[in-house]
C-alpha atoms as a PDB file:
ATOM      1  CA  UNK A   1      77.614 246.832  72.089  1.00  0.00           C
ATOM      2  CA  UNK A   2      74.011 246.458  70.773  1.00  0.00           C
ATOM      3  CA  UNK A   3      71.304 247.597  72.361  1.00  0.00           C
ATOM      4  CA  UNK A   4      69.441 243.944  72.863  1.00  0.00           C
ATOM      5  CA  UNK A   5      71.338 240.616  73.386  1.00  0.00           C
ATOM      6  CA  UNK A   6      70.616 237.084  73.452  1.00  0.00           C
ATOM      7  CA  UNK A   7      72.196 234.476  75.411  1.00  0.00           C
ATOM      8  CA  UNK A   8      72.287 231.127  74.550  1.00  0.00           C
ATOM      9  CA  UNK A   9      72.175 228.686  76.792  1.00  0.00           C
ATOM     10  CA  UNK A  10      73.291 225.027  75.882  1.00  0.00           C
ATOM     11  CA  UNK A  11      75.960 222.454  75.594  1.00  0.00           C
ATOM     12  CA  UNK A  12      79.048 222.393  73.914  1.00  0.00           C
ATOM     13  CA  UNK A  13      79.524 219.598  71.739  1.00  0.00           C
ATOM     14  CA  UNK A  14      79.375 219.092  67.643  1.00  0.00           C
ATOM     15  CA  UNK A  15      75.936 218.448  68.059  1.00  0.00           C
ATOM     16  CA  UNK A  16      75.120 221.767  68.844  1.00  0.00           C
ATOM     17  CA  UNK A  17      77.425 223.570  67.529  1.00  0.00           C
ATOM     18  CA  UNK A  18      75.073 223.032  64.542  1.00  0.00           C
ATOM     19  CA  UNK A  19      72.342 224.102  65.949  1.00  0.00           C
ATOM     20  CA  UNK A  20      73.974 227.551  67.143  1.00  0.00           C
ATOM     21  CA  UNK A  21      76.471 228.318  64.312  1.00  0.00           C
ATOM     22  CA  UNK A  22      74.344 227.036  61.536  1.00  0.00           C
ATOM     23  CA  UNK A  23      70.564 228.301  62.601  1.00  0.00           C
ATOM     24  CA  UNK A  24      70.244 230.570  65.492  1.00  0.00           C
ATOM     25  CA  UNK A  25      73.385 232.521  65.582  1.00  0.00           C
ATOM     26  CA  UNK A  26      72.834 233.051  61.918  1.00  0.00           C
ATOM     27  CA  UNK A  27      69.152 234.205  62.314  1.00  0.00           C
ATOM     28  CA  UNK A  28      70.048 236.829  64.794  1.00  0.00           C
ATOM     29  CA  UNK A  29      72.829 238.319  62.466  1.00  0.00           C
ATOM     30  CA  UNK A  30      70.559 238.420  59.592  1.00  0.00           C
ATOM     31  CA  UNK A  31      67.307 238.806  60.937  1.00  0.00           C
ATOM     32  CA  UNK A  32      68.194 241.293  63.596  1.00  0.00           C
ATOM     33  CA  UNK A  33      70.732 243.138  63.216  1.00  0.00           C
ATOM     34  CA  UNK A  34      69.763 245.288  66.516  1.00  0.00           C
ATOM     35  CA  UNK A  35      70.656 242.092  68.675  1.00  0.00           C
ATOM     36  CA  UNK A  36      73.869 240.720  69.640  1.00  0.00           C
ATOM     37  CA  UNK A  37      73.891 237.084  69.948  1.00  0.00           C
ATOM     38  CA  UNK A  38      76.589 235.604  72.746  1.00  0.00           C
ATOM     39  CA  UNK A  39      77.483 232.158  73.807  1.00  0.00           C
ATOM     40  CA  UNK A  40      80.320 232.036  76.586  1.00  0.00           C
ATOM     41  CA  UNK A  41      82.812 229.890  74.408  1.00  0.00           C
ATOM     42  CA  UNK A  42      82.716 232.256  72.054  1.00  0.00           C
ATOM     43  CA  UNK A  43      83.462 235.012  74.968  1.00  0.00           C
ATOM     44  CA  UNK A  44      87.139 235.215  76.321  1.00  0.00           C
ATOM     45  CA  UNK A  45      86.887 236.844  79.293  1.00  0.00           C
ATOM     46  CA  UNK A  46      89.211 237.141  82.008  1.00  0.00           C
ATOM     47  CA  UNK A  47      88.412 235.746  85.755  1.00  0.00           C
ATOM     48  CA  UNK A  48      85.699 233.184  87.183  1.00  0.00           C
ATOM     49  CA  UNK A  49      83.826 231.755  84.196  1.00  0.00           C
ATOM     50  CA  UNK A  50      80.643 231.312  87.296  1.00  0.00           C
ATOM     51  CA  UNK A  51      80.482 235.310  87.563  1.00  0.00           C
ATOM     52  CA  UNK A  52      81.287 235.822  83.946  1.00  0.00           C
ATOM     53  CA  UNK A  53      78.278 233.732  83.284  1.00  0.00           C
ATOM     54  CA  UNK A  54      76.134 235.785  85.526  1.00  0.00           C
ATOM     55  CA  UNK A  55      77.161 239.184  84.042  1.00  0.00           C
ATOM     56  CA  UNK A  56      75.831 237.772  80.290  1.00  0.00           C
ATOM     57  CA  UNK A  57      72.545 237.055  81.502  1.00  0.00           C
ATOM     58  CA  UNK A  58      72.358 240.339  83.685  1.00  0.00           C
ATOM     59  CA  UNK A  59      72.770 242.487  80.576  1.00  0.00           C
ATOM     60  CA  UNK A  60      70.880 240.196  78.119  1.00  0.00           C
ATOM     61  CA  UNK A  61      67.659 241.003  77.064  1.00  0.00           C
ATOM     62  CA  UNK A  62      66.390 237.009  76.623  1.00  0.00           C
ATOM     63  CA  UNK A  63      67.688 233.478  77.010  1.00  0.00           C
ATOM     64  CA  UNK A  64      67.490 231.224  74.137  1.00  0.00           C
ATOM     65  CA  UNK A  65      67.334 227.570  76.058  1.00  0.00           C
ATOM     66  CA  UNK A  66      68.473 224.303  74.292  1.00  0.00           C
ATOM     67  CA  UNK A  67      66.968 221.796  77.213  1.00  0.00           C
ATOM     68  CA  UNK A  68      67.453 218.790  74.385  1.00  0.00           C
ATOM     69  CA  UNK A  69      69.555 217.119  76.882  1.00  0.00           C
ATOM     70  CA  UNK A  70      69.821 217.127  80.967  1.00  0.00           C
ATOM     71  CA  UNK A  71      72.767 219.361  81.142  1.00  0.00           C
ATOM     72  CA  UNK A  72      73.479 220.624  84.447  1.00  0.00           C
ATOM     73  CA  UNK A  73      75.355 224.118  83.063  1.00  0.00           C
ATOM     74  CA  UNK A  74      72.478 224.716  80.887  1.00  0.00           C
ATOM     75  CA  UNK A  75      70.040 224.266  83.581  1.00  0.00           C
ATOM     76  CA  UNK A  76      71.742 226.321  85.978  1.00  0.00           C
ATOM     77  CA  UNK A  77      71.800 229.127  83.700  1.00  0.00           C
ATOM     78  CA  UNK A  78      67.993 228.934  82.803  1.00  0.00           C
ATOM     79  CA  UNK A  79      67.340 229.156  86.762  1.00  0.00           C
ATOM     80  CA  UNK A  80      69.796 232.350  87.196  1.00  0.00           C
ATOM     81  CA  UNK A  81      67.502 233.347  84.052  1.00  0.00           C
ATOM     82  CA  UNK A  82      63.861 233.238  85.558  1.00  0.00           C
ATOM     83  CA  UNK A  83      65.797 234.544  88.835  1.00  0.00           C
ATOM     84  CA  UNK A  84      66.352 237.528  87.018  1.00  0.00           C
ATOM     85  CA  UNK A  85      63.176 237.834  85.477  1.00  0.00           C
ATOM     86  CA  UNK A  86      64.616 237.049  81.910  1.00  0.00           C
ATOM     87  CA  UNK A  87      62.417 236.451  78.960  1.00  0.00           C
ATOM     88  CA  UNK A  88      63.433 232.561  78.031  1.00  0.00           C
ATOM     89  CA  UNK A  89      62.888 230.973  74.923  1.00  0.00           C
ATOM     90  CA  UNK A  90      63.072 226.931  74.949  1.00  0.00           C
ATOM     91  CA  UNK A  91      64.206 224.858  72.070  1.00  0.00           C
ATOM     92  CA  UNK A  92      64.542 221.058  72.261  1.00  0.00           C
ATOM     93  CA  UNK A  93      65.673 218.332  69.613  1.00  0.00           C
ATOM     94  CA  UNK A  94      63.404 215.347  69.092  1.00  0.00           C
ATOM     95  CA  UNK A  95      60.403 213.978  71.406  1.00  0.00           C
ATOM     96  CA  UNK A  96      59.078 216.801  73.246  1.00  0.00           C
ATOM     97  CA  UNK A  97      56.538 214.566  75.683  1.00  0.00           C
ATOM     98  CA  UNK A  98      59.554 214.404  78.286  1.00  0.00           C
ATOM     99  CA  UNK A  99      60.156 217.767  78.697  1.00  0.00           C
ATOM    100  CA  UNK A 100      60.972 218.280  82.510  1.00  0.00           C
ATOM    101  CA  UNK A 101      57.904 219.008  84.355  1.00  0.00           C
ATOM    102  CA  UNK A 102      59.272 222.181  85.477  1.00  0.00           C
ATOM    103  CA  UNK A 103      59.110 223.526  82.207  1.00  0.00           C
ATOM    104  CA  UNK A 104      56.346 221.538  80.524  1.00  0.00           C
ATOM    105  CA  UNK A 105      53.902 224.219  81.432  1.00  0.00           C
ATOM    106  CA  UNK A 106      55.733 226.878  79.137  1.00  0.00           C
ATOM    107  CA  UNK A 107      56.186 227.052  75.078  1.00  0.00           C
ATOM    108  CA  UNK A 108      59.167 224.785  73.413  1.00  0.00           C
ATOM    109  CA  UNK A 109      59.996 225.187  70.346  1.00  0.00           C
ATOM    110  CA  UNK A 110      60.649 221.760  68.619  1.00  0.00           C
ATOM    111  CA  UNK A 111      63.643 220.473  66.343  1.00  0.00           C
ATOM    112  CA  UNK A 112      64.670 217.764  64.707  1.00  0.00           C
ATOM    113  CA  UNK A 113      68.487 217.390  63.522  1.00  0.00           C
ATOM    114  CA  UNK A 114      67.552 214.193  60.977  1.00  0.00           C
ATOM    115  CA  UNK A 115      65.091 216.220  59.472  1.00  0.00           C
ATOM    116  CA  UNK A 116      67.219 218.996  58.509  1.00  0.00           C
ATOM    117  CA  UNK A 117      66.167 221.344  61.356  1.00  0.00           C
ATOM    118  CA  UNK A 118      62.700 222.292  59.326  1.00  0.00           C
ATOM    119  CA  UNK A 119      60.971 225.737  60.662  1.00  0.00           C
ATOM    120  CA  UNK A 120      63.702 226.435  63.688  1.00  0.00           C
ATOM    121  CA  UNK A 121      64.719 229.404  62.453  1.00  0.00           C
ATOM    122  CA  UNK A 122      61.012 230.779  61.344  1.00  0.00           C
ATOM    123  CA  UNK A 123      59.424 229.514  64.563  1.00  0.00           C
ATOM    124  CA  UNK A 124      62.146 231.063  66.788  1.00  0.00           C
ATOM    125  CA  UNK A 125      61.789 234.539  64.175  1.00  0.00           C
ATOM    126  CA  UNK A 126      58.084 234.719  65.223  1.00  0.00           C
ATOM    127  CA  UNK A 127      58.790 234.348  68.960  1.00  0.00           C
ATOM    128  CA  UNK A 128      61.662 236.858  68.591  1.00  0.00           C
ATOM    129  CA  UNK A 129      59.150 239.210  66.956  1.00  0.00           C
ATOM    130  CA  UNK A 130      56.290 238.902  68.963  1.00  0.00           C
ATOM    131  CA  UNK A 131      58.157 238.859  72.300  1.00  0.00           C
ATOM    132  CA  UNK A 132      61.329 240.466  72.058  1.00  0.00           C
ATOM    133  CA  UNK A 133      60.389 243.479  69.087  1.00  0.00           C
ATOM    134  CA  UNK A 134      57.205 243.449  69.332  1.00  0.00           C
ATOM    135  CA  UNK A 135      55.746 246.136  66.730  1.00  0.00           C
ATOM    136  CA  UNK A 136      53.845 248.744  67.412  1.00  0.00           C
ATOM    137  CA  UNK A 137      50.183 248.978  65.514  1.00  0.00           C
ATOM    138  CA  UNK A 138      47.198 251.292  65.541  1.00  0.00           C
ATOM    139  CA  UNK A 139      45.511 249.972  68.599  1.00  0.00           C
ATOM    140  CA  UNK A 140      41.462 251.149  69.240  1.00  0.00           C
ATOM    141  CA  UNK A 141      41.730 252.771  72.671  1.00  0.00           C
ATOM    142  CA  UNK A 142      39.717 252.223  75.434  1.00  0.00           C
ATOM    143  CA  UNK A 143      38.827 253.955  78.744  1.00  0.00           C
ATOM    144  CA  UNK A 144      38.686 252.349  81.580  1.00  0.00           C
ATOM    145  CA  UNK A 145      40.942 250.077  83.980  1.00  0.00           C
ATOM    146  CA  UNK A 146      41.652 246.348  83.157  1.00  0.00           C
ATOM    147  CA  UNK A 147      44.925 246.422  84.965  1.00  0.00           C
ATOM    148  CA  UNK A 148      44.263 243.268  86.747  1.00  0.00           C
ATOM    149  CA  UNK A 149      44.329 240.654  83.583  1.00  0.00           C
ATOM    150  CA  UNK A 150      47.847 242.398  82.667  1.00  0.00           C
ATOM    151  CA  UNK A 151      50.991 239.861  82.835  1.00  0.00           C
ATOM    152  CA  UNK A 152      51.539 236.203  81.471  1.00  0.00           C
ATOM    153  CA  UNK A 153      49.001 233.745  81.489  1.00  0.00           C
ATOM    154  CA  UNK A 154      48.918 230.041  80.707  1.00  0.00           C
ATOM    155  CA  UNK A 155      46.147 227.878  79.631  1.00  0.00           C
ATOM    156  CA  UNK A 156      45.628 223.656  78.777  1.00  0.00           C
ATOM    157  CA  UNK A 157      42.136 222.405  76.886  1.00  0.00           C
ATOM    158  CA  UNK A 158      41.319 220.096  74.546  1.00  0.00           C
ATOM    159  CA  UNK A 159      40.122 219.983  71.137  1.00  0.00           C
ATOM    160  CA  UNK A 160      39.402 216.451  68.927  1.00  0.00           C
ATOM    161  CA  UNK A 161      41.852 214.685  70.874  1.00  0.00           C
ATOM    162  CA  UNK A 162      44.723 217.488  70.580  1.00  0.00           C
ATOM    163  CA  UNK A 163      46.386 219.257  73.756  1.00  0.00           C
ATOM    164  CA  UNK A 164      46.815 223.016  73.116  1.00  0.00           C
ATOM    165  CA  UNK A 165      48.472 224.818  75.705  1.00  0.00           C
ATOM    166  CA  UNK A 166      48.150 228.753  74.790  1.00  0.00           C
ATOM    167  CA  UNK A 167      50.125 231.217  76.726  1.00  0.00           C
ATOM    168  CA  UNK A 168      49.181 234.973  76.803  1.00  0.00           C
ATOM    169  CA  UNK A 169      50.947 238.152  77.305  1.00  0.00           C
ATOM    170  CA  UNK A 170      48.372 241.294  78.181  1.00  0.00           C
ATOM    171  CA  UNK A 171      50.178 244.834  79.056  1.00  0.00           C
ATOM    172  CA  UNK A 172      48.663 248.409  78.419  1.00  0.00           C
ATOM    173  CA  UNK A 173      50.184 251.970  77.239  1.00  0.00           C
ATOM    174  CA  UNK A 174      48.502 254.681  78.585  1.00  0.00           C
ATOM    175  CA  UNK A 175      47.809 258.054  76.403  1.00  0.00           C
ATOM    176  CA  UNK A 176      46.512 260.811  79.198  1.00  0.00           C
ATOM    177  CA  UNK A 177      43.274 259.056  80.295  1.00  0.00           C
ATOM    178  CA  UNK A 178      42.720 256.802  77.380  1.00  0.00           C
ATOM    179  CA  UNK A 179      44.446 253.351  77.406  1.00  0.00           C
ATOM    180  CA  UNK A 180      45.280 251.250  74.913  1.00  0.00           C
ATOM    181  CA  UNK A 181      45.560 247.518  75.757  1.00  0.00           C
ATOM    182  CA  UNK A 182      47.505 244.752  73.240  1.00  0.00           C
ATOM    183  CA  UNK A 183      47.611 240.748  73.758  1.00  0.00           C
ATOM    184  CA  UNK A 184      50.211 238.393  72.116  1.00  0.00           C
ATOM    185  CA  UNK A 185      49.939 234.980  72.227  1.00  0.00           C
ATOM    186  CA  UNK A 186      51.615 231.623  71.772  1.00  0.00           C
ATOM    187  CA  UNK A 187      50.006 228.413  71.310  1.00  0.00           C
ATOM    188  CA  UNK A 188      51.038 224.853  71.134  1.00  0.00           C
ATOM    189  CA  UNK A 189      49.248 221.891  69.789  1.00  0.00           C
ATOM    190  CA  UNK A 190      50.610 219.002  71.109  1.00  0.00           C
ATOM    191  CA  UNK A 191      53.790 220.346  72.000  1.00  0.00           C
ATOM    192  CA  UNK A 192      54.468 220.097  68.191  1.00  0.00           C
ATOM    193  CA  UNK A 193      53.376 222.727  66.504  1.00  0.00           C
ATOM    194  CA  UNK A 194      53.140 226.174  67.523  1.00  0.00           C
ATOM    195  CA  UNK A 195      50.542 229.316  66.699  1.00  0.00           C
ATOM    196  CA  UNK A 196      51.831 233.071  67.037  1.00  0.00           C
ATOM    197  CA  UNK A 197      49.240 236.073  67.259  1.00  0.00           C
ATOM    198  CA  UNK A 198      49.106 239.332  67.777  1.00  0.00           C
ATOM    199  CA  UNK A 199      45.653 240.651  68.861  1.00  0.00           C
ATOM    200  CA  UNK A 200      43.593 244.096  69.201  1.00  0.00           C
ATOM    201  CA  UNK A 201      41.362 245.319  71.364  1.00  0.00           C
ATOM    202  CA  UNK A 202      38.199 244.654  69.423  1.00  0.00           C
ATOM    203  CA  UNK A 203      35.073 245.797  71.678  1.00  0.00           C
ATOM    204  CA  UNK A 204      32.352 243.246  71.791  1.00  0.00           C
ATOM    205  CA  UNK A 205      32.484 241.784  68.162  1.00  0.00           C
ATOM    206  CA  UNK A 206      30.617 238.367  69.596  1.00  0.00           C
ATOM    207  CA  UNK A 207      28.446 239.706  71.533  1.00  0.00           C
ATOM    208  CA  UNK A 208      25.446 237.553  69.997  1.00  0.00           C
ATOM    209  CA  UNK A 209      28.067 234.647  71.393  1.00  0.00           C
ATOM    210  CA  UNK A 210      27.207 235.356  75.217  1.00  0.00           C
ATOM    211  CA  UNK A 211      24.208 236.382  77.119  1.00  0.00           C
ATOM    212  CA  UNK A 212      23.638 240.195  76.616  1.00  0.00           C
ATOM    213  CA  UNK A 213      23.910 240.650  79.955  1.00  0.00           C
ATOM    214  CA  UNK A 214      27.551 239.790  80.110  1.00  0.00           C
ATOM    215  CA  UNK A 215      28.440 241.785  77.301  1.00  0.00           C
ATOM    216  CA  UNK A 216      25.849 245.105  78.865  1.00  0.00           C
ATOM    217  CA  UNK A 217      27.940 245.381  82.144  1.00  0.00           C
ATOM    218  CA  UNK A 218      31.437 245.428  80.468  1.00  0.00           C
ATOM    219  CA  UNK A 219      32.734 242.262  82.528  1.00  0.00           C
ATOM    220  CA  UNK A 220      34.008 241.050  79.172  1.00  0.00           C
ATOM    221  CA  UNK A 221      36.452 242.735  76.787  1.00  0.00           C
ATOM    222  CA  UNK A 222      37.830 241.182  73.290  1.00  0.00           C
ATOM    223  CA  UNK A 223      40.630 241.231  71.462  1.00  0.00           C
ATOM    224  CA  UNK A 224      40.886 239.854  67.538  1.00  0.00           C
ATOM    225  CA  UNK A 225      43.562 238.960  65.272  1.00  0.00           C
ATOM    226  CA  UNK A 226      45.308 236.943  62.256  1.00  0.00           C
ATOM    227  CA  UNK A 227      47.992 234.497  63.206  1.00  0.00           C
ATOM    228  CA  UNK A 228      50.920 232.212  62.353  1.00  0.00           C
ATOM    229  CA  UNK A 229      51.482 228.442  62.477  1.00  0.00           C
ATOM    230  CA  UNK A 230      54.041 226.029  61.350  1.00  0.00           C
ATOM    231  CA  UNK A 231      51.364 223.519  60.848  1.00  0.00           C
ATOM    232  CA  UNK A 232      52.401 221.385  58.122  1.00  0.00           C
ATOM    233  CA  UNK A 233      48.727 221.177  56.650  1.00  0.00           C
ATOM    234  CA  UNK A 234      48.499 223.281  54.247  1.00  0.00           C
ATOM    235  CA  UNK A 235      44.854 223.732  54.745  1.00  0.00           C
ATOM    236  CA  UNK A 236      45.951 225.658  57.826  1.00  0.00           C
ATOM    237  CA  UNK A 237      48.887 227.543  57.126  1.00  0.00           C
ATOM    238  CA  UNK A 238      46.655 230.899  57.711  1.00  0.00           C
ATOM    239  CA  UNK A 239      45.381 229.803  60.637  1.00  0.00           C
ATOM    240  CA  UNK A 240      42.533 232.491  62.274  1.00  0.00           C
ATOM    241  CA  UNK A 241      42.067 232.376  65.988  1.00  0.00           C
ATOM    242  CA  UNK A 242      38.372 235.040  66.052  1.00  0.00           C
ATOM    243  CA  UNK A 243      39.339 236.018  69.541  1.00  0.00           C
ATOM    244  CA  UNK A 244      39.408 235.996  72.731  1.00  0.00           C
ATOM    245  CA  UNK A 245      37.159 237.240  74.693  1.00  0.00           C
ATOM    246  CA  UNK A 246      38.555 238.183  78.590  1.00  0.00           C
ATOM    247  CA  UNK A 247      36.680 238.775  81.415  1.00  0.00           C
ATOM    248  CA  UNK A 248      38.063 241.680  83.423  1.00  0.00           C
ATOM    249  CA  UNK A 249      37.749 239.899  86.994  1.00  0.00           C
ATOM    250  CA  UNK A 250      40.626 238.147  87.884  1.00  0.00           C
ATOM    251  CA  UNK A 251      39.761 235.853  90.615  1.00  0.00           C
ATOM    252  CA  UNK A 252      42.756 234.197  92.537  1.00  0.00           C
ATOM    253  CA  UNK A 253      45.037 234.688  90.183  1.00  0.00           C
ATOM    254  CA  UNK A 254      42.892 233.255  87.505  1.00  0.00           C
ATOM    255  CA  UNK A 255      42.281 234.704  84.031  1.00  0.00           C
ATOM    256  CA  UNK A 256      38.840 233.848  82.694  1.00  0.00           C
ATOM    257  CA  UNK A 257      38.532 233.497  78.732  1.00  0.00           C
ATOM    258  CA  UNK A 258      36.550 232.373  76.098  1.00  0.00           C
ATOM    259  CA  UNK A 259      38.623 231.268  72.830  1.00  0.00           C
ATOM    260  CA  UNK A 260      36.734 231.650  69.618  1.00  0.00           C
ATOM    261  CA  UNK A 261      38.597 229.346  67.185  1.00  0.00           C
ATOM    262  CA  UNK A 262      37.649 229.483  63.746  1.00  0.00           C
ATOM    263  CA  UNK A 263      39.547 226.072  62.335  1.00  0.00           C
ATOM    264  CA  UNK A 264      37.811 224.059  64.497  1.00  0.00           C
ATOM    265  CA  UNK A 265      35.040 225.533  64.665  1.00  0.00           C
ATOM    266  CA  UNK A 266      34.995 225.729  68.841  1.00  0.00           C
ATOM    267  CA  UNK A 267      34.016 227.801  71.820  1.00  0.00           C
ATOM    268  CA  UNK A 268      35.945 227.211  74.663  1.00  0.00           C
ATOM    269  CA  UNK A 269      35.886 228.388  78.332  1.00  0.00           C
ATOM    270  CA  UNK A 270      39.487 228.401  79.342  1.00  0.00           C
ATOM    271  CA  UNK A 271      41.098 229.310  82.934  1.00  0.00           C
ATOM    272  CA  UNK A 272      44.363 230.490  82.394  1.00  0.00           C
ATOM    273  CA  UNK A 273      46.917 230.853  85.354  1.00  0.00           C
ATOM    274  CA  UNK A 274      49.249 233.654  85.939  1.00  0.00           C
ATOM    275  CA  UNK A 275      53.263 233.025  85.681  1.00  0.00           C
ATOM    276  CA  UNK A 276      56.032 235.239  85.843  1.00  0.00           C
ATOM    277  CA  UNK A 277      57.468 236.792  82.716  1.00  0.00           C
ATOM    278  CA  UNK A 278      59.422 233.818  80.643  1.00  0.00           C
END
């Protein structure tokens, strides 16, 4: 048995049988060879098929979620899932406006099976990567306590007409009394296209950016990084979020952060709301 699984959740039909035996169960083989990959009809077990269900998920390490259709089994399983605090990644084929209302608040990766399934595989890779094995860099470490803006966050603004929805994951690893604190991030644009970053602690880079009396009482730390995108522009295939710069006050459950984003050339003051791990 490996030491991480997947389980995928989603129908069984032709239709996506292609999707699992021809893109994702192939990617994790490949790509990962650390992870076992398991979808019950592939898994002939003895007893209740309810409690054999159950026992997959307990022992998995994340959910892989095809929600392209209303399926009641699938849907069941995603709930068991976030009941047991299961990292869930969502993949959907075609228009990804009607995504149940539930969910539309969280990432979903977008497919489309006339189109040859273009970037599935990369876009789940990245999310694999930066959420499942995430890898370890030199972090700068800090002193201090920012325990509070740990967890997942999730934030919705605007930019020239385009919904992003951005979706943070903060967590610390403390060294004696020096921590060191790392941010990963997904973001959508218009439910289409997705950005993946992994960000370091980066001081107060921007400081020129905000009054110097933010910056002087620490309230504010940043973090900086490179990221990822499947945007088909080529123009933006590198695309460079500056940072983000986090205020270390959570208020209500309320992350407050200022997004530096260097394609569009745009400040913007973004409250992002805390969720449980997904």
């Amino acid at each position: 048995m490996k030491p991480i699984s997947c389980f995928v959740a989603m129908p069984f039909s032709k239709d996506f049988d292609v999707v699992y035996k021809k893109h994702i169960k192939p990617l994790i083989e490949e790509e990962f060879e650390d992870i076992e990959c398991i979808r019950m009809d592939e898994q002939p077990k003895l007893g209740y098929i309810l409690n054999n269900i159950q026992n997959e998920i307990d022992r998995c390490t994340f959910v892989i979620a095809d929600i392209s259709v209303e399926n009641p089994n699938v849907f069941f399983e995603i709930g068991y899932a976030y009941g047991q605090n299961k990292i869930i990644i969502f993949i959907k084929h075609g228009d990804l406006d009607d995504v149940p209302v539930d969910i539309n608040n969280l990432i979903v990766i977008g497919y489309d099976r006339e189109k040859g399934y273009e970037g599935l595989q990369a876009s789940l890779k990245k999310t694999i990567d930066a959420n499942i094995r995430k890898t370890k860099q030199p972090q700068p470490i800090i002193m201090g306590d920012c325990d509070d803006i740990c967890g997942y966050w999730v934030g919705v603004y605007q930019i020239k007409r385009q919904k992003y929805k951005a979706q943070l994951s903060i967590n610390k690893e403390s060294t004696g009394n020096s921590v060191t604190y790392n941010c990963e991030s997904v973001i959508s644009i218009d439910n289409k296209y997705l950005i993946f970053q992994t960000l370091k602690y980066n001081g107060v880079l921007n400081q020129k950016s905000l009054s110097p009396e933010e910056w002087k009482n620490g309230q504010w730390i940043e973090f900086v990084g490179t990221s990822w995108t499947n945007l088909p522009n080529s123009i933006l295939s590198n695309y460079l979020l500056n940072a983000y710069a986090i205020n270390r006050k959570v208020e209500g459950n309320r992350l407050h952060v200022k997004i530096w984003d260097n394609v569009n050339y745009k400040k913007k003051d973004v409250f992002f709301n805390r969720i449980n791990a997904q």
